[in-house]
C-alpha atoms as a PDB file:
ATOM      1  CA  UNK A   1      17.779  32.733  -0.106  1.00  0.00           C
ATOM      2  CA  UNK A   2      16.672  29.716   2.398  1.00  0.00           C
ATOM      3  CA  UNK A   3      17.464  26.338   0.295  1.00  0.00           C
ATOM      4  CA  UNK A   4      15.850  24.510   3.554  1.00  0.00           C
ATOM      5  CA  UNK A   5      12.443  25.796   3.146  1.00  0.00           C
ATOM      6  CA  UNK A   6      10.033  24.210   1.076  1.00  0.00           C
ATOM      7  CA  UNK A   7       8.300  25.588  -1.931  1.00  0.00           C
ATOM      8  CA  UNK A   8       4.421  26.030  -0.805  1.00  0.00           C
ATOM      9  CA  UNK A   9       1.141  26.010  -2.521  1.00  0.00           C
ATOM     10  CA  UNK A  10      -2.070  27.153  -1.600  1.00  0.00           C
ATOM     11  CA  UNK A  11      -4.913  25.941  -1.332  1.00  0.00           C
ATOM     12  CA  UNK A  12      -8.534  27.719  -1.140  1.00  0.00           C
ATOM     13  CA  UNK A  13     -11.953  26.052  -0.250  1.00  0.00           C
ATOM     14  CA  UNK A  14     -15.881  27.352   0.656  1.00  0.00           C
ATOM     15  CA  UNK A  15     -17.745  26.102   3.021  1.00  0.00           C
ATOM     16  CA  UNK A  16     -20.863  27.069   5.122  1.00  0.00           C
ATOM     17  CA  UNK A  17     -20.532  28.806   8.498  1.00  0.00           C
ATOM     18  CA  UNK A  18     -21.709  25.945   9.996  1.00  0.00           C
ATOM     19  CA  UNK A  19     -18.963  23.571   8.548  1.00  0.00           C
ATOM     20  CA  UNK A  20     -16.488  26.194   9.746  1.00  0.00           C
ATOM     21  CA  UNK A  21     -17.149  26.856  13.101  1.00  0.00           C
ATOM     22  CA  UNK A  22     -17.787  22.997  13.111  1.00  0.00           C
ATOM     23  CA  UNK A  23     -14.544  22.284  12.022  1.00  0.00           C
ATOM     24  CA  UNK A  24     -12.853  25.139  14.138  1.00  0.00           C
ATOM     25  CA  UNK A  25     -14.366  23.835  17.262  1.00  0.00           C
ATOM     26  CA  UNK A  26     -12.657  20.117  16.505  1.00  0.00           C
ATOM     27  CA  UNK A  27      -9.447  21.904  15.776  1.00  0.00           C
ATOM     28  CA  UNK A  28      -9.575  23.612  19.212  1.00  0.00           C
ATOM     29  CA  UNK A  29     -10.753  20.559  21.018  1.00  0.00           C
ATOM     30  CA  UNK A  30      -8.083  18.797  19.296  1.00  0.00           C
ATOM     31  CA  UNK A  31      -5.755  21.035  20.693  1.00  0.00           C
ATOM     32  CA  UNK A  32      -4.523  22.504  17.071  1.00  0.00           C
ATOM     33  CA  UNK A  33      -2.778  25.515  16.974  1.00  0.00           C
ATOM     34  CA  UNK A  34      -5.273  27.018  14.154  1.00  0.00           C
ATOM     35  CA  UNK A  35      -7.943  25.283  11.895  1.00  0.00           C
ATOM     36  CA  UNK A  36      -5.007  25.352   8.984  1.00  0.00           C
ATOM     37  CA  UNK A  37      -3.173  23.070  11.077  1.00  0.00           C
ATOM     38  CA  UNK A  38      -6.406  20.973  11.954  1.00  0.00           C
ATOM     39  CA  UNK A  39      -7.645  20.780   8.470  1.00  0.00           C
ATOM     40  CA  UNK A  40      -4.109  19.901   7.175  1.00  0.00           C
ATOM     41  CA  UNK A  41      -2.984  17.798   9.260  1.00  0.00           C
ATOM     42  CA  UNK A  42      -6.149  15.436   9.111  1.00  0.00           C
ATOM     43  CA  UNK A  43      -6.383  15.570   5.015  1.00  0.00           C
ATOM     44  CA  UNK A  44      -2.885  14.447   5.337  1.00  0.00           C
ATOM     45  CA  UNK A  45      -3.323  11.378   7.675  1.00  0.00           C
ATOM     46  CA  UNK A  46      -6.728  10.578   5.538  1.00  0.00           C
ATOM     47  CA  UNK A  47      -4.709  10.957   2.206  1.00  0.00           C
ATOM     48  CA  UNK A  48      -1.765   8.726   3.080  1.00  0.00           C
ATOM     49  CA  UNK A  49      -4.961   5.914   4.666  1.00  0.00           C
ATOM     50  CA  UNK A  50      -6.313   6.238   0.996  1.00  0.00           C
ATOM     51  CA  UNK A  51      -3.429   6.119  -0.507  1.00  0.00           C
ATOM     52  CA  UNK A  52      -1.971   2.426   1.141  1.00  0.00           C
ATOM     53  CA  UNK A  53      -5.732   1.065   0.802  1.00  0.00           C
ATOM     54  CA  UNK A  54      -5.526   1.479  -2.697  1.00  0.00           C
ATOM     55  CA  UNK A  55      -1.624   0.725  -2.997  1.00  0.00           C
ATOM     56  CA  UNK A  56      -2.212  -2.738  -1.435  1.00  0.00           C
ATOM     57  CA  UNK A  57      -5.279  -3.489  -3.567  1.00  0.00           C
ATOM     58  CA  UNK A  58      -3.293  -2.457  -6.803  1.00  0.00           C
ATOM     59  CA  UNK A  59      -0.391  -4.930  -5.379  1.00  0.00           C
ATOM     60  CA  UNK A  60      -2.966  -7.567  -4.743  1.00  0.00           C
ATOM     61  CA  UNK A  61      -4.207  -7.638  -8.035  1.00  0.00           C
ATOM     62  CA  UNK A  62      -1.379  -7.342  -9.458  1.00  0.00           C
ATOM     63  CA  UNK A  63       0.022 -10.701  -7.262  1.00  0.00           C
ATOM     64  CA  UNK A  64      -3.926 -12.353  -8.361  1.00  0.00           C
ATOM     65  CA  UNK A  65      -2.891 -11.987 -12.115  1.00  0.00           C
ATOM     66  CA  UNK A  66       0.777 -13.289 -11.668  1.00  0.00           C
ATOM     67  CA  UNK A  67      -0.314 -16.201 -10.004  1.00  0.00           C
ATOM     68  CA  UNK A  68      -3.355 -16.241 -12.624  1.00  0.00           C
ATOM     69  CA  UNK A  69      -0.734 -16.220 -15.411  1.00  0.00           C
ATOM     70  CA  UNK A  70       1.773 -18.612 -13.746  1.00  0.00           C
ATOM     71  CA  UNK A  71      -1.215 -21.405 -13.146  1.00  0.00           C
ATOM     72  CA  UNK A  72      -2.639 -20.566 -16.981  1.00  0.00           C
ATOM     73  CA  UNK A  73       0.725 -20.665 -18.713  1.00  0.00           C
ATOM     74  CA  UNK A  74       3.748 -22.446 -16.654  1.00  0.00           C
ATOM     75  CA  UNK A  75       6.769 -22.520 -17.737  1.00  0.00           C
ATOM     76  CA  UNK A  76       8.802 -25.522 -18.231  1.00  0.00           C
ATOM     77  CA  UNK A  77      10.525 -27.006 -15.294  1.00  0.00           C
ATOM     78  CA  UNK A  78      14.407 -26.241 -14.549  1.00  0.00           C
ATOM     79  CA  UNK A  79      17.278 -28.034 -15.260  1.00  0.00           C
ATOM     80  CA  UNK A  80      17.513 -27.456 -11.110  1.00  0.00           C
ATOM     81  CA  UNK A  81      13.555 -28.926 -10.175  1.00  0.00           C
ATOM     82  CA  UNK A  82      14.057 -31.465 -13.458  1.00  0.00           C
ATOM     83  CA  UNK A  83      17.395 -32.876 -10.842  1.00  0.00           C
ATOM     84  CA  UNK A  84      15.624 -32.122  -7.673  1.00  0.00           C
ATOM     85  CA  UNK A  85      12.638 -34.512  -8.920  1.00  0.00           C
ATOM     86  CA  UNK A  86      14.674 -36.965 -10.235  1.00  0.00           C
ATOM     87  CA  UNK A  87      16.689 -36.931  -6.660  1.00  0.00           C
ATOM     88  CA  UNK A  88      13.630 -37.212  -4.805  1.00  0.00           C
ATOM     89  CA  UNK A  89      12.329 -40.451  -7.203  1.00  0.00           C
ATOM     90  CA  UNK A  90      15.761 -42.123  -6.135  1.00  0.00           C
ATOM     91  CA  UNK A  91      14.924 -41.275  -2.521  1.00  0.00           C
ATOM     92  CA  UNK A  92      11.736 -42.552  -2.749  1.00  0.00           C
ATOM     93  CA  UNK A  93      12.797 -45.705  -4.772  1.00  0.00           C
ATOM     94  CA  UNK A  94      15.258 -46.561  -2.000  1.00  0.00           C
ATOM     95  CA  UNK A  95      12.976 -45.777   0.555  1.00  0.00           C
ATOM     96  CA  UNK A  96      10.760 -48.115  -0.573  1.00  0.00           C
ATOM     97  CA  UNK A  97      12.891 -51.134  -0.863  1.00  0.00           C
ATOM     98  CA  UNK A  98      14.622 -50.895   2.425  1.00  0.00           C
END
């Protein structure tokens, strides 16, 4: 037995002469070997499109609500920003009276 080869599926769909000689004719323009490869190949490319829309509008909202949540219900400042602020107040102090 091959362990490279992959384990396959199949898949059956109808369709109307029309839609088949349709789609055979844009496989053989295409320059596909065979209207399996056409029809394959393009649900693939269309899938993985659909697929990072939707991934990057998931991610989005998820980045929308942890912003949402950070704004709505902060969390108390450092012990790291609490120094950093009170450095930049000394700056700012000496700044001012030089």
């Amino acid at each position: 037995m091959n362990t490279t080869t992959k384990e396959q599926a199949r898949f059956d769909a109808r369709l109307s002469k029309e839609q088949k000689h349709f789609f055979e004719k844009a496989a053989y323009l295409g320059g596909f070997r065979s209207l399996t490869d056409f029809v394959i190949l393009t649900v693939q490319e269309k899938a993985k499109e659909i697929i990072k829309e939707k991934e990057q509008i998931i991610a989005s909202e998820k980045d929308s609500q942890l912003f949402f949540d950070a704004i709505t219900n902060p969390k108390p400042p450092s012990k790291t920003l609490k120094s950093a602020y009170e450095d930049y107040n000394t700056f700012i102090s000496n700044s001012k009276n030089d």
